[in-house]
Protein backbone atom coordinates (compact mmCIF):
# COMPACT_ATOMS: atom_id res chain seq x y z
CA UNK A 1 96.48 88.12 124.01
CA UNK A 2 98.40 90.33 121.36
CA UNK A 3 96.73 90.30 117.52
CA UNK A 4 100.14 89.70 116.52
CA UNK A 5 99.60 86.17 117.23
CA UNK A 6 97.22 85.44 114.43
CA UNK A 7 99.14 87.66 111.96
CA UNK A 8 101.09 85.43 109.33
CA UNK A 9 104.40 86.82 108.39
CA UNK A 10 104.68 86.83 104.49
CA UNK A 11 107.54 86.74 101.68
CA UNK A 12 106.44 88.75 98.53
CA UNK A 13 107.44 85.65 96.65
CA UNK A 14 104.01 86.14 95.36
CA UNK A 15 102.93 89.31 94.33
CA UNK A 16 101.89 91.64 96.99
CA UNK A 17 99.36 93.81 95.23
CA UNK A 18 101.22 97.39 94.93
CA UNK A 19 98.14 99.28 95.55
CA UNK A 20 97.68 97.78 99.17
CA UNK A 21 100.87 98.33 100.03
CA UNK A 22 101.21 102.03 99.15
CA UNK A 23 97.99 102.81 101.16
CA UNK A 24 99.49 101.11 104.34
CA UNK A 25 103.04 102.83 103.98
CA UNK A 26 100.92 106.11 103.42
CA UNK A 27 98.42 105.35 106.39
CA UNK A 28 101.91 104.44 108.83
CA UNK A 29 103.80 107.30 107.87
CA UNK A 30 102.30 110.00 106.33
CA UNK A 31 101.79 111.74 109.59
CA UNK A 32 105.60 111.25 110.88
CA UNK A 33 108.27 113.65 112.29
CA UNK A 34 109.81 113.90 108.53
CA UNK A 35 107.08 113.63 106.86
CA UNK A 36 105.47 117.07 108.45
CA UNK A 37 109.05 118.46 107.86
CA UNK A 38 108.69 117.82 104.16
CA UNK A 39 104.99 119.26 103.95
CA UNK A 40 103.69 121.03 107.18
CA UNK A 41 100.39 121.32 105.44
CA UNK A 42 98.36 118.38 106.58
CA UNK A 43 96.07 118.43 103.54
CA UNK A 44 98.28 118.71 101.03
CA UNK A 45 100.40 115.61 102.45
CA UNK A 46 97.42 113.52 102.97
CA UNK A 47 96.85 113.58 99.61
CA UNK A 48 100.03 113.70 97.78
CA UNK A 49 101.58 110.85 100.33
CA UNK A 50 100.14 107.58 98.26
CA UNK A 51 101.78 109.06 95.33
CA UNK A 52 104.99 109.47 96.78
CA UNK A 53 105.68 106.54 98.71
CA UNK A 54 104.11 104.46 95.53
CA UNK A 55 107.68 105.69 93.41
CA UNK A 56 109.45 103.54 96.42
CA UNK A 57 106.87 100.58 96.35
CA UNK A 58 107.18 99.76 93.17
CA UNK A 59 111.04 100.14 93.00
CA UNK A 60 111.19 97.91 96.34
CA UNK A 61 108.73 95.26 94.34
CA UNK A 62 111.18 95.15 91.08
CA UNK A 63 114.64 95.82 93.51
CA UNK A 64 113.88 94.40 97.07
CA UNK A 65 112.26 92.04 99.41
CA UNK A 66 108.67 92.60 101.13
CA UNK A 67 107.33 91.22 103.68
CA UNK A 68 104.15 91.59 105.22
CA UNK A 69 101.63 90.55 108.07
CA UNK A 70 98.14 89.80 107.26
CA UNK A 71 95.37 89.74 109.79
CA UNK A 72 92.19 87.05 109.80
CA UNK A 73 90.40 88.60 106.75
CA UNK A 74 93.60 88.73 104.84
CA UNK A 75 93.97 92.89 105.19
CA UNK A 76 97.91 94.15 105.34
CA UNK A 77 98.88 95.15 108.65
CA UNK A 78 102.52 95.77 108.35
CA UNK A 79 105.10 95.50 106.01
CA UNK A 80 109.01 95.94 105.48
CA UNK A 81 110.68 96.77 102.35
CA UNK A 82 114.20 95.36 101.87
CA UNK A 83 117.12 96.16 99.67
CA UNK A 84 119.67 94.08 99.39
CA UNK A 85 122.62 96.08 98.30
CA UNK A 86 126.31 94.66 97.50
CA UNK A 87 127.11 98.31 95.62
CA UNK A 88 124.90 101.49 95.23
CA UNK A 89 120.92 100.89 94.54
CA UNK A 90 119.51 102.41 91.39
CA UNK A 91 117.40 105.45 91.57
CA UNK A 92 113.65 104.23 91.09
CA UNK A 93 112.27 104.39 87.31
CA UNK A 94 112.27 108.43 86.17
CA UNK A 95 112.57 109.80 89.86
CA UNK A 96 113.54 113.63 89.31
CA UNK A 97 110.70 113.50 87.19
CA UNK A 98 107.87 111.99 89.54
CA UNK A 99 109.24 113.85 92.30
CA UNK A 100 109.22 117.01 90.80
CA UNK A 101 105.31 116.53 89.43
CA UNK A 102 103.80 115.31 93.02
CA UNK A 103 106.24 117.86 95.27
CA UNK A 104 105.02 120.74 94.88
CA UNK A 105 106.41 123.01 97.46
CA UNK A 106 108.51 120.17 99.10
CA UNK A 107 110.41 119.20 95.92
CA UNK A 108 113.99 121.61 97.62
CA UNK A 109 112.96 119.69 100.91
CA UNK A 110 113.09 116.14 99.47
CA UNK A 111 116.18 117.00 97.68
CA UNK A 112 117.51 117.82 100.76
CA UNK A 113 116.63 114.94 102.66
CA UNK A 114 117.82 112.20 99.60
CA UNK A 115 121.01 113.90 99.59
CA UNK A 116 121.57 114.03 102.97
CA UNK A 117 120.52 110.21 103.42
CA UNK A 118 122.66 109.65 100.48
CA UNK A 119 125.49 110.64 102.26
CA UNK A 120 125.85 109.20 105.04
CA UNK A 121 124.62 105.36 103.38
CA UNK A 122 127.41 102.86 103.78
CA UNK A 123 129.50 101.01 101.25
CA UNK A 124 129.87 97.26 101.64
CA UNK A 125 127.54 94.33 101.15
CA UNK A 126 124.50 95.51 103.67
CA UNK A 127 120.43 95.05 103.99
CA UNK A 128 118.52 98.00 104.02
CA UNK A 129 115.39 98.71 105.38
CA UNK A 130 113.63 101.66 103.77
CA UNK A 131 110.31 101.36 105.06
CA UNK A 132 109.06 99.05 108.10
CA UNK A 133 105.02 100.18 108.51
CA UNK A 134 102.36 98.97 110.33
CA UNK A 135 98.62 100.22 110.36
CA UNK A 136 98.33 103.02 113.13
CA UNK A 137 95.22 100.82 114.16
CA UNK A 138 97.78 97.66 114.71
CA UNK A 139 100.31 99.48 116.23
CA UNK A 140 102.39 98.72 119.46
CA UNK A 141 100.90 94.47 118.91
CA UNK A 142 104.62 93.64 118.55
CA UNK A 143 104.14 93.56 114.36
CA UNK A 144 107.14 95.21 113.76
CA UNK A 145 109.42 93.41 115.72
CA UNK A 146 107.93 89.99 114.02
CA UNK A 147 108.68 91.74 110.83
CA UNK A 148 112.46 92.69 111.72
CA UNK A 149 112.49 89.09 113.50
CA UNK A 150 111.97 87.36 110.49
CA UNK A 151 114.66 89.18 108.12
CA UNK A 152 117.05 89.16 110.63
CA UNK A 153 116.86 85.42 111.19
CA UNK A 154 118.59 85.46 107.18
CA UNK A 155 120.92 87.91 107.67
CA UNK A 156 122.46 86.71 110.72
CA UNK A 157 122.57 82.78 109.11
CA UNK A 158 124.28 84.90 105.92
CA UNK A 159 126.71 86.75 108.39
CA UNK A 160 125.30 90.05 106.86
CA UNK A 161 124.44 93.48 108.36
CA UNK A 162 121.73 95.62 108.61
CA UNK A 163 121.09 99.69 108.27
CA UNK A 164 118.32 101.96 108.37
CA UNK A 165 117.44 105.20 109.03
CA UNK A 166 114.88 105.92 112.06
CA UNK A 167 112.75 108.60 112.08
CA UNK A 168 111.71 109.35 115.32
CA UNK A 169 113.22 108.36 119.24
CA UNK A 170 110.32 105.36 119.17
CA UNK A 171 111.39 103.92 116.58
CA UNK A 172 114.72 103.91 117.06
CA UNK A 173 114.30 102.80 120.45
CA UNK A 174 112.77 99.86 118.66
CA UNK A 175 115.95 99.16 116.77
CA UNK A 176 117.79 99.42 119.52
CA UNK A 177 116.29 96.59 121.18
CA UNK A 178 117.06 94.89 117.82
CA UNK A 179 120.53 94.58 118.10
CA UNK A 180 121.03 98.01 116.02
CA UNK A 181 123.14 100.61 117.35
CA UNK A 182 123.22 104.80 116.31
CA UNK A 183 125.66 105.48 114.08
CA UNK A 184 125.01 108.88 113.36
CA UNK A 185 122.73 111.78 113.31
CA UNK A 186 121.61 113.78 110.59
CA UNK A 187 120.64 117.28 111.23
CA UNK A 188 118.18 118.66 108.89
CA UNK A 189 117.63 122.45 108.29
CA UNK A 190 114.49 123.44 110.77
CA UNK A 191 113.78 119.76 110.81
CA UNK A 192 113.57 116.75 113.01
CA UNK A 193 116.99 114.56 113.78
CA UNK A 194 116.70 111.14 111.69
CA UNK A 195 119.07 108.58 113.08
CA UNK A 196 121.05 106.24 111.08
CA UNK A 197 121.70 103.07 112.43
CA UNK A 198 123.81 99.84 111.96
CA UNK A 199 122.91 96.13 112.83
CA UNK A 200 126.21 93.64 112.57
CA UNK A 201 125.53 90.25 112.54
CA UNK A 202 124.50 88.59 115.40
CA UNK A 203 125.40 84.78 116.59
């Protein structure tokens, strides 16, 4: 029987302590295809990654929607940060500025890879997923496709759409099976592809 079964899917309607949440978006994805892009040095982005993804945590907690799975002794499995975005999302609190004291040497890489994301984002009334994480020691339990179950659900009753970018071919084979289809490719310099991807609203 999967463990997904006895995971409760959450809203953040109450607060989901920030701290917890940064440690399992760090733990998911500090080892990923961009991530090693943006700092090859496995060190150095084991330790700065908390910091980093904590700028996005808190500006998903004050701009966004979070939900999470919890297993049987109330730990955070998995989690997905919304944004619900009618026109363009604000930058999180002093950005250039946090970015430029935890980047080091992958500050010109980041910039890169914001711009570039920048972009290609759509215009229109949308959902965006920035993050959808799940503890490496939950993974492939089926949390992540309760979590993009569960959002879906609204957006389809709302007749809205969905993008993301995915950063590597399981993942986006994920979203495929999601109703979410490629709509482009970006190309970083030396880098791994990152695919952006649209969901319309399903029936």
């Amino acid at each position: 029987m999967s463990h997904a079964v006895h995971d409760l899917v959450i809203r953040s309607v109450a607060p989901v302590d920030a701290t917890e949440l940064t440690d399992l978006v760090a733990a998911a994805m500090h080892d990923g295809p961009i991530a090693r892009w943006l700092q090859p040095d496995d060190g150095v982005r084991r330790k700065a990654s908390p910091d980093y993804f904590a700028i996005f945590i808190e500006h998903a907690l004050r701009y966004g929607e979070v939900y999470a799975t919890k297993d049987d002794t109330g730990r955070l499995t998995g989690a997905a940060l919304w944004f619900p975005l009618s026109s363009e999302l604000p930058s999180p609190v002093d950005y250039d500025r946090r970015i430029k004291e935890i980047a080091g040497d992958a500050h010109d890489r980041i910039c890169l890879l914001d711009a570039a994301m920048e972009a290609e984002h759509p215009t229109g009334s949308h959902h965006y997923l920035a993050f959808l994480a799940v503890r490496p020691d939950r993974q492939n339990h089926g949390l992540g496709s309760t979590l993009l179950r569960r959002h879906h659900r609204r957006l389809d009753a709302a007749g809205l759409p969905a993008y993301l970018e995915a950063n590597d071919p399981r993942n986006r084979d994920l979203y495929l099976r999601h109703g979410y289809q490629v709509r482009s490719v970006i190309d970083l310099p030396d880098g791994p592809p990152l695919w952006t991807m649209w969901r319309p609203p399903m029936d």
